[in-house]
PDB file of N, CA and C in Angstrom:
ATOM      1  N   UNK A   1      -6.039  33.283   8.268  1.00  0.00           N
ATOM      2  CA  UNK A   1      -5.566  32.869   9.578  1.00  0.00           C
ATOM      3  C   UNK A   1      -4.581  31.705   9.454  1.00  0.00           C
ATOM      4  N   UNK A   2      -4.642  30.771   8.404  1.00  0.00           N
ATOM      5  CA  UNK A   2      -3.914  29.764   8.509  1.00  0.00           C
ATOM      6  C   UNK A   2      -2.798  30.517   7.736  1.00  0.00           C
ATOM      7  N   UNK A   3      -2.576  30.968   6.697  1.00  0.00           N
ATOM      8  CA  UNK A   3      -1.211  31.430   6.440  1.00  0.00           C
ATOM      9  C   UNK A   3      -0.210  32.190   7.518  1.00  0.00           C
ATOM     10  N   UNK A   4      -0.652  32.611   8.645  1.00  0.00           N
ATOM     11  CA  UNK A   4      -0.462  33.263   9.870  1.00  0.00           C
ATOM     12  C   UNK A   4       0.501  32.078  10.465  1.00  0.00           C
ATOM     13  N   UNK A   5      -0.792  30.965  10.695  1.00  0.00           N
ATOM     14  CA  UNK A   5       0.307  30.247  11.480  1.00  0.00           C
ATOM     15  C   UNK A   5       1.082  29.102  10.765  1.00  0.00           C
ATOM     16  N   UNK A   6       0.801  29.078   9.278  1.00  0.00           N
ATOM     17  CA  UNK A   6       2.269  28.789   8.751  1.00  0.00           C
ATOM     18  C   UNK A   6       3.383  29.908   8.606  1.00  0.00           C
ATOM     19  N   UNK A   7       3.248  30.850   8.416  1.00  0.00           N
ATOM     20  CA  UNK A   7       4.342  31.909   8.802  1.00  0.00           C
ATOM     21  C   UNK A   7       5.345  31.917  10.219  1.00  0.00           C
ATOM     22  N   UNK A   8       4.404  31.619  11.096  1.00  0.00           N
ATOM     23  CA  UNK A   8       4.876  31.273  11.956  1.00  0.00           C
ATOM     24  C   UNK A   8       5.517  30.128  12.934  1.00  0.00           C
ATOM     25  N   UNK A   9       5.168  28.811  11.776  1.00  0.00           N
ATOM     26  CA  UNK A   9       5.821  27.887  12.087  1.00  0.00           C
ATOM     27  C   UNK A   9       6.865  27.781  11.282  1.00  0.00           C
ATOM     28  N   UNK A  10       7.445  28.421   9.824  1.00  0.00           N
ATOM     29  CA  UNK A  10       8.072  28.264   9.141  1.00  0.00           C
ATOM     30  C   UNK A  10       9.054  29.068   9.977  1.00  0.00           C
ATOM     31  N   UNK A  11       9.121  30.177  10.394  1.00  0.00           N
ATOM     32  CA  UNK A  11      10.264  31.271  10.906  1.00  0.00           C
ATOM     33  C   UNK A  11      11.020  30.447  12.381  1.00  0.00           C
ATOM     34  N   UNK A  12       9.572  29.945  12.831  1.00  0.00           N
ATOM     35  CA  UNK A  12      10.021  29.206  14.196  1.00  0.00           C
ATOM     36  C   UNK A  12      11.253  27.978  14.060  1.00  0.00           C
ATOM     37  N   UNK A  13      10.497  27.408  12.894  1.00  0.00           N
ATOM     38  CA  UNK A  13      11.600  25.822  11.849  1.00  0.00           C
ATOM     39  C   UNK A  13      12.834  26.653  11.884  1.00  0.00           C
ATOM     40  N   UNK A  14      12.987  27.899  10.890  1.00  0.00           N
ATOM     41  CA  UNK A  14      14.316  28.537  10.489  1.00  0.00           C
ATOM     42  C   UNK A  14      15.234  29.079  11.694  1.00  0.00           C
ATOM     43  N   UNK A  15      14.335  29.483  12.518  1.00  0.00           N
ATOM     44  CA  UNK A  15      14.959  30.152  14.209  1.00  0.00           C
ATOM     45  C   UNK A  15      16.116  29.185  14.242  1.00  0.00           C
ATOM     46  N   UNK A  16      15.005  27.972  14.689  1.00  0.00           N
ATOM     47  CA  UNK A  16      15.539  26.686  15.532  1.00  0.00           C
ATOM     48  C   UNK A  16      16.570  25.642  14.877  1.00  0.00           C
ATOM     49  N   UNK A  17      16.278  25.923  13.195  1.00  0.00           N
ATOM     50  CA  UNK A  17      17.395  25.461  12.840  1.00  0.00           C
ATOM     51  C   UNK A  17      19.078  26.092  12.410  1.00  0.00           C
ATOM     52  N   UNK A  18      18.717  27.385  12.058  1.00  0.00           N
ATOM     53  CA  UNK A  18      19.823  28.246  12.469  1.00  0.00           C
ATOM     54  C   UNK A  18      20.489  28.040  13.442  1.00  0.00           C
ATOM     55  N   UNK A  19      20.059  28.076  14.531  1.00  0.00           N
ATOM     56  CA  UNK A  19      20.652  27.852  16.110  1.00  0.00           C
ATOM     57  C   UNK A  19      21.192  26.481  16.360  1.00  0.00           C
ATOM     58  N   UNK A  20      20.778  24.987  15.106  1.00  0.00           N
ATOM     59  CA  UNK A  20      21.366  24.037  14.886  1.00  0.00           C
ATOM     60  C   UNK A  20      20.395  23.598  16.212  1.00  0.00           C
ATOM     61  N   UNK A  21      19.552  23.512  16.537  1.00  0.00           N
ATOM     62  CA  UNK A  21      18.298  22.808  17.940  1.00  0.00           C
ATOM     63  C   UNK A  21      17.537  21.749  16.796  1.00  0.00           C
ATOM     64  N   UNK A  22      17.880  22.195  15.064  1.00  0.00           N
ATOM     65  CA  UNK A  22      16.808  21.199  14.182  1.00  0.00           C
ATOM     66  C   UNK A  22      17.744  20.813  13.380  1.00  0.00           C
ATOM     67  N   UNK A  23      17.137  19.489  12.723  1.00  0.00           N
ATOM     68  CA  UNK A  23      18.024  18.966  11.714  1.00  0.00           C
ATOM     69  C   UNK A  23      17.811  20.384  10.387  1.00  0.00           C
ATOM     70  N   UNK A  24      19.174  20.191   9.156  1.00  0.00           N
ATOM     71  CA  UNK A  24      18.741  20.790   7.967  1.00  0.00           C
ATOM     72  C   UNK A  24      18.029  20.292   6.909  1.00  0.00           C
ATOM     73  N   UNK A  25      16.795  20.589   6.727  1.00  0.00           N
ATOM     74  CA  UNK A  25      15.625  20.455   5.872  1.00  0.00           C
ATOM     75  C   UNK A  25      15.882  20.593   4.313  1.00  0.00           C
ATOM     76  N   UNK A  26      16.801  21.952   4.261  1.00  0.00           N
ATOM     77  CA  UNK A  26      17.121  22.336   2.898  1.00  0.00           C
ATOM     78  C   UNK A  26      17.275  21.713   1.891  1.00  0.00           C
ATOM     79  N   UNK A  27      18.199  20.737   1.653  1.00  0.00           N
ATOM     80  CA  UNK A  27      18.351  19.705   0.976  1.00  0.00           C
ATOM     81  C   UNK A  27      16.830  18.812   0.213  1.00  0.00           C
ATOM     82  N   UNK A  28      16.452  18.450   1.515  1.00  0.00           N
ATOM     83  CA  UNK A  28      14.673  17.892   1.151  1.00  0.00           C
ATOM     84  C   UNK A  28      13.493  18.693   0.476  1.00  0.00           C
ATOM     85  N   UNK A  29      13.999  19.940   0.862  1.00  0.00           N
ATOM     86  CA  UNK A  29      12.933  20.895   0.705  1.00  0.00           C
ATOM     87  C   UNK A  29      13.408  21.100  -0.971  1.00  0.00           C
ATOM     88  N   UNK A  30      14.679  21.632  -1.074  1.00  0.00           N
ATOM     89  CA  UNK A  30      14.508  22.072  -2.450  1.00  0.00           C
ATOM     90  C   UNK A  30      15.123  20.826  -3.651  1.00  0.00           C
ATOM     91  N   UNK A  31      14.559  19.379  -2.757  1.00  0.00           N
ATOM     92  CA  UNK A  31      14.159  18.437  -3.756  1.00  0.00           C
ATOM     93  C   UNK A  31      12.559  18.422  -4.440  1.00  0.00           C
ATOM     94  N   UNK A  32      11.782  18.270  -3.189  1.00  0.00           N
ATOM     95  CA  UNK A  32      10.610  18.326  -3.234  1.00  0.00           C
ATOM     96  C   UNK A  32       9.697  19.523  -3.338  1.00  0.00           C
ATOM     97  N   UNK A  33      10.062  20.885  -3.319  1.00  0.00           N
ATOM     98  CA  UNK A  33       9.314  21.598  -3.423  1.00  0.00           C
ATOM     99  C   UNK A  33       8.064  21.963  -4.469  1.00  0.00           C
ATOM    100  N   UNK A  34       8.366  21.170  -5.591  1.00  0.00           N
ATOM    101  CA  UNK A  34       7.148  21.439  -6.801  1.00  0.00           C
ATOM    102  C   UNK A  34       5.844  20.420  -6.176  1.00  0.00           C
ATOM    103  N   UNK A  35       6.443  19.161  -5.696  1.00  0.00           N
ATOM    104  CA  UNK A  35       5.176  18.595  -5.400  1.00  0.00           C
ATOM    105  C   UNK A  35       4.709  18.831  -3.733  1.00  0.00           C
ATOM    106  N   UNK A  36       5.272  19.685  -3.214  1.00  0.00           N
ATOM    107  CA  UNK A  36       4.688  20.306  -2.167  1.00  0.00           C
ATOM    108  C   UNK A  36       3.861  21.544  -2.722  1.00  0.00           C
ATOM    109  N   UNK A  37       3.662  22.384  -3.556  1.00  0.00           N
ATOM    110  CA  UNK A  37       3.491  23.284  -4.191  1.00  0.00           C
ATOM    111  C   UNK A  37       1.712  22.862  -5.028  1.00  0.00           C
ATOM    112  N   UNK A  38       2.347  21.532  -5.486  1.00  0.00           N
ATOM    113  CA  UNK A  38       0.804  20.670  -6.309  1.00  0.00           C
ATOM    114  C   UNK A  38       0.000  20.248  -5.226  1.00  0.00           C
ATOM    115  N   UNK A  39       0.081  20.106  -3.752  1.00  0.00           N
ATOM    116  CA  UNK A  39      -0.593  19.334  -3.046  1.00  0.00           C
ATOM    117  C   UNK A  39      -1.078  20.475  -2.132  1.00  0.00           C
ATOM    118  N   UNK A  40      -0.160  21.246  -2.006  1.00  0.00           N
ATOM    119  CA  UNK A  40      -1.166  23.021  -1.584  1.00  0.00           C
ATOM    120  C   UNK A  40      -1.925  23.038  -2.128  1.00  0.00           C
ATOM    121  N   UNK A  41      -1.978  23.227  -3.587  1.00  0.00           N
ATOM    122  CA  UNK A  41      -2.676  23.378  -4.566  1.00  0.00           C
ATOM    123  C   UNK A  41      -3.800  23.027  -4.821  1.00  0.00           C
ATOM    124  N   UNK A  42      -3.850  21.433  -4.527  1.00  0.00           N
ATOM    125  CA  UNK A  42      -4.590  20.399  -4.783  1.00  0.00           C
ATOM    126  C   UNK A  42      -5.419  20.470  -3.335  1.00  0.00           C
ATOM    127  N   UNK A  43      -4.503  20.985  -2.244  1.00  0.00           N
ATOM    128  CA  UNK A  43      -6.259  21.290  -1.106  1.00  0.00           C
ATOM    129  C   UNK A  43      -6.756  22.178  -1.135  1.00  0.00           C
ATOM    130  N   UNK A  44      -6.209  23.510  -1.569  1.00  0.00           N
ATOM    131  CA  UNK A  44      -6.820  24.429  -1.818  1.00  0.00           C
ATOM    132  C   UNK A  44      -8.318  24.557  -2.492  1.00  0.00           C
ATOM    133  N   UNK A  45      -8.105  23.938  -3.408  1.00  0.00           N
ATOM    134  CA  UNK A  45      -9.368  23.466  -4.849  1.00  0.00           C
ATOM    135  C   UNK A  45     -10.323  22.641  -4.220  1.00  0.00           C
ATOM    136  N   UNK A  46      -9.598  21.707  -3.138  1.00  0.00           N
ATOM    137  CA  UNK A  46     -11.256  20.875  -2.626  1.00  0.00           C
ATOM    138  C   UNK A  46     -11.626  21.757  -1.613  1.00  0.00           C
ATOM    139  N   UNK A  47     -10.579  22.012  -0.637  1.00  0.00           N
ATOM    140  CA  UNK A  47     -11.241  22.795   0.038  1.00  0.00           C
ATOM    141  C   UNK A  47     -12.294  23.996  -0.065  1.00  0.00           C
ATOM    142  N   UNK A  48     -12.228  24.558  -1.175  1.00  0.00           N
ATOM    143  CA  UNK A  48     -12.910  25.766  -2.114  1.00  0.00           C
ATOM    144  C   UNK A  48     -14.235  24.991  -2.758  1.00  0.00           C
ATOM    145  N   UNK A  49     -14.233  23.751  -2.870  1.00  0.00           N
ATOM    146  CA  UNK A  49     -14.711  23.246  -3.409  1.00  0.00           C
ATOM    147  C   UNK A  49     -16.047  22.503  -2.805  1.00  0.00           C
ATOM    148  N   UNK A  50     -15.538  22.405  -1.110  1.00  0.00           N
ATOM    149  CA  UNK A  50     -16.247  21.756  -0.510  1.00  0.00           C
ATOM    150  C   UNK A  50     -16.706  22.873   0.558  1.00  0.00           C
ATOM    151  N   UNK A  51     -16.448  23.991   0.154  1.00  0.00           N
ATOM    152  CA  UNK A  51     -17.191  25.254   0.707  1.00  0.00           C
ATOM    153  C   UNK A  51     -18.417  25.819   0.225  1.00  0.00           C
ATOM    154  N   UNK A  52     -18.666  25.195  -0.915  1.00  0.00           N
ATOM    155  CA  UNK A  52     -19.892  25.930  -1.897  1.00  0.00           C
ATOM    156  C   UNK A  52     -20.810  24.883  -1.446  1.00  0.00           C
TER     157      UNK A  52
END
């Protein structure tokens, strides 16, 4: 369910910034994307973790 509504906030971000209604992210994003990637990561594992 939650990948749902990041899907859907990500397309909504891209809509709205296409249409120029948002600043461009791009730049930031594909600075930072590995340690956005480790910190998914990294809740994933507690979260999994703090389910058992």
């Amino acid at each position: 369910m939650t990948s749902a509504w990041v899907l859907i906030a990500l397309g909504t971000y891209f809509l709205l910034s296409k249409r120029g209604w948002m600043p461009n992210l791009g730049p930031l994003i594909s600075e930072w994307w590995p340690a956005i990637l480790i910190i998914i990561g990294i809740s994933m594992i507690v979260r999994r973790s703090s389910d058992e």
